[in-house]
Protein backbone atom coordinates (compact mmCIF):
# COMPACT_ATOMS: atom_id res chain seq x y z
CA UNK A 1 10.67 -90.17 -65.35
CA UNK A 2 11.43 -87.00 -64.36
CA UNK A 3 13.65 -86.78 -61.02
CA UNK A 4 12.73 -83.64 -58.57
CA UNK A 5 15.11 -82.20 -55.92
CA UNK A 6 14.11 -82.31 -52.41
CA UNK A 7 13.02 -78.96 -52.25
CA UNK A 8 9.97 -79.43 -55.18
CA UNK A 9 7.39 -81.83 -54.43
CA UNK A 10 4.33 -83.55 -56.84
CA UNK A 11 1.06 -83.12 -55.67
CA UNK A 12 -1.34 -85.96 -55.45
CA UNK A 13 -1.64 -85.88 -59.32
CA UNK A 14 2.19 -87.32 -60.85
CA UNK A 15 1.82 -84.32 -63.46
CA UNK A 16 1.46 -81.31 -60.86
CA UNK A 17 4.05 -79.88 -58.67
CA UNK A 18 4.77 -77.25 -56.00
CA UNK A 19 8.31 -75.63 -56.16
CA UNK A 20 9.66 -73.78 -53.09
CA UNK A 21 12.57 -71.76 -54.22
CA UNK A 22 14.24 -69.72 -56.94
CA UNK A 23 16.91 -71.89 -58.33
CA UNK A 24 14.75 -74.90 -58.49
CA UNK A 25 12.08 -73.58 -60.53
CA UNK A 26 14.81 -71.86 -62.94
CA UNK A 27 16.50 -75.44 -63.22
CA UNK A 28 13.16 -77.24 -63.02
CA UNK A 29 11.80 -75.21 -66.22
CA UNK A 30 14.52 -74.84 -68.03
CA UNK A 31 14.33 -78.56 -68.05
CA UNK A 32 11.34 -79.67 -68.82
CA UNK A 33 9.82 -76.28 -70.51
CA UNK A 34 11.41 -77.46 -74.04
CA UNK A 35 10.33 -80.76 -73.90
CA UNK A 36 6.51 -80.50 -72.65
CA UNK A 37 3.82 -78.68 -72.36
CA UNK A 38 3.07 -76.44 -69.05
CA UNK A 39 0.17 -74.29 -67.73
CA UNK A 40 2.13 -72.14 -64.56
CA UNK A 41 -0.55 -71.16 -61.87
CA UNK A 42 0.64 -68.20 -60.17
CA UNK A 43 -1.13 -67.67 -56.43
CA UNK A 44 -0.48 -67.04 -52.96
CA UNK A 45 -1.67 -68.67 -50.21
CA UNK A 46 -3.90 -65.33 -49.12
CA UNK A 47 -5.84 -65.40 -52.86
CA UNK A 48 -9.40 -66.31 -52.53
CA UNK A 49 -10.12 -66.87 -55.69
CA UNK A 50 -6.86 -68.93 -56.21
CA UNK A 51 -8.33 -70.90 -53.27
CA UNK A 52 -11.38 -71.00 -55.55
CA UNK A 53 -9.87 -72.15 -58.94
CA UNK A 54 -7.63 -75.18 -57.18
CA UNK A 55 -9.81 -77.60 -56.87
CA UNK A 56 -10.75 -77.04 -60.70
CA UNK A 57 -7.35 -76.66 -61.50
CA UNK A 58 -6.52 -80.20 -59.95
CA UNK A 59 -9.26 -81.83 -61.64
CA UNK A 60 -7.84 -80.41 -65.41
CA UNK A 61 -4.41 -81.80 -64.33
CA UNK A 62 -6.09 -85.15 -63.30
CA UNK A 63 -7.91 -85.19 -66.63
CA UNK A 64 -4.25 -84.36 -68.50
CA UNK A 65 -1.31 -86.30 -67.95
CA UNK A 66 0.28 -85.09 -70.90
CA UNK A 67 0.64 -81.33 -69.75
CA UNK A 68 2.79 -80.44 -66.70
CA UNK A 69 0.90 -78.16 -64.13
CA UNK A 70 3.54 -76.17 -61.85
CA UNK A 71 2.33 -73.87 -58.77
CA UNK A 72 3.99 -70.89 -58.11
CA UNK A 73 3.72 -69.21 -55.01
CA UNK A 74 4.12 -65.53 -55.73
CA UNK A 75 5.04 -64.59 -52.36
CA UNK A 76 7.55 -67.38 -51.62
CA UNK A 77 8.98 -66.57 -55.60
CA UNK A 78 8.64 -62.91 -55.83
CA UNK A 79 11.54 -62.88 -59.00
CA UNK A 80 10.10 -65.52 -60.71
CA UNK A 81 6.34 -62.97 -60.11
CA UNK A 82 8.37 -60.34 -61.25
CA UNK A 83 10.20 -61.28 -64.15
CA UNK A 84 7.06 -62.81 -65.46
CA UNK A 85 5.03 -59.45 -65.26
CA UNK A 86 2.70 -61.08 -63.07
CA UNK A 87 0.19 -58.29 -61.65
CA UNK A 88 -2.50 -60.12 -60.65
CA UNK A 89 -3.76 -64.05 -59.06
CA UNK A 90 -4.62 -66.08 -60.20
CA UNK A 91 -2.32 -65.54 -63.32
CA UNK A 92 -2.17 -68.71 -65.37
CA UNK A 93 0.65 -68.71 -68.47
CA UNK A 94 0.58 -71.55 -71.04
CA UNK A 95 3.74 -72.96 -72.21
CA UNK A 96 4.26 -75.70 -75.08
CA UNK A 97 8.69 -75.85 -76.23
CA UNK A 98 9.34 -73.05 -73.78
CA UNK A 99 7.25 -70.55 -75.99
CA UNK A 100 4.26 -69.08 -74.02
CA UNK A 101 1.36 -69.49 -76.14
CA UNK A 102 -1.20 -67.20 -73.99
CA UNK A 103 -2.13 -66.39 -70.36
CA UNK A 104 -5.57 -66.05 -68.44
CA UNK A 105 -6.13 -63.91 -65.68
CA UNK A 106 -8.39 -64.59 -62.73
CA UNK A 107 -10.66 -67.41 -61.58
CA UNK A 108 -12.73 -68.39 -64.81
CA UNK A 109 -13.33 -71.60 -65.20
CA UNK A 110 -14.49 -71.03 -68.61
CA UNK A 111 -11.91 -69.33 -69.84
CA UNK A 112 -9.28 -71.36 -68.16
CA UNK A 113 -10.48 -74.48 -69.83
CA UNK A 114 -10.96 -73.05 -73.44
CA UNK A 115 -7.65 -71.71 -73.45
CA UNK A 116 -6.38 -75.10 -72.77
CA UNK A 117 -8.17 -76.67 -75.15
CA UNK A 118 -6.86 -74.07 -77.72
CA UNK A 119 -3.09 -74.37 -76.77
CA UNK A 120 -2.39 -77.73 -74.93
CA UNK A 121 -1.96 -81.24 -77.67
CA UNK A 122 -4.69 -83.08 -74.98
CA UNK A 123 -5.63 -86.48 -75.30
CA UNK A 124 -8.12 -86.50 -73.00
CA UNK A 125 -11.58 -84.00 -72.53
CA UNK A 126 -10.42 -81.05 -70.72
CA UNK A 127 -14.44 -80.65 -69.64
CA UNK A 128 -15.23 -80.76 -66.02
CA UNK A 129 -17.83 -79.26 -63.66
């Protein structure tokens, strides 16, 4: 079971969450990061096509409970943006033992699903429409 501080919060699926400041996320990842695997979704509340991708994005992390999803606001957690050279939203980084294992950039669908297939251990079909 994995205990969250007040200021991080699941999402309707037990496997996604939302964090809200700096030193949570640090502590959060730092955490879990060598234990699981993660896909980080960076976006900002002013993205369309983050707005796009979410629904699709909540649907993969219904689909897998074994990978963490985590939601970065890039605006509320410009450092975290920063030192993770993120240019660009949606910017989605894989993670499996706190080693990145590749990154997608933009709203595909496609590409966004193969590259979990390729890098996440998933026990369930990743396909959705």
């Amino acid at each position: 079971m994995l205990i969250l501080p007040l200021d991080c919060k699941f999402s309707e699926n037990k496997n996604t969450f939302v964090c809200f400041i700096f030193p949570l996320f640090t502590s959060i990842c730092s955490y879990i990061w060598l234990l699981l695997q993660m896909v980080i979704d960076f976006t900002a509340s002013w993205c369309g096509p983050c707005r796009t991708i979410a629904p699709f994005l909540a649907e993969l992390a219904k689909k897998l409970p074994n990978v963490i999803f985590v939601k970065v606001d890039v605006d509320e957690l410009n450092t975290i943006a920063s030192d993770w050279a993120i240019e660009a939203m949606p910017t989605f980084m894989f993670l499996r033992e706190g080693k990145i294992l590749g990154k997608v950039v933009g709203a595909n669908k496609d590409e966004l699903q193969n590259t979990i297939a390729k890098h996440m251990n998933t026990t369930t079909s990743a396909s959705t429409s």
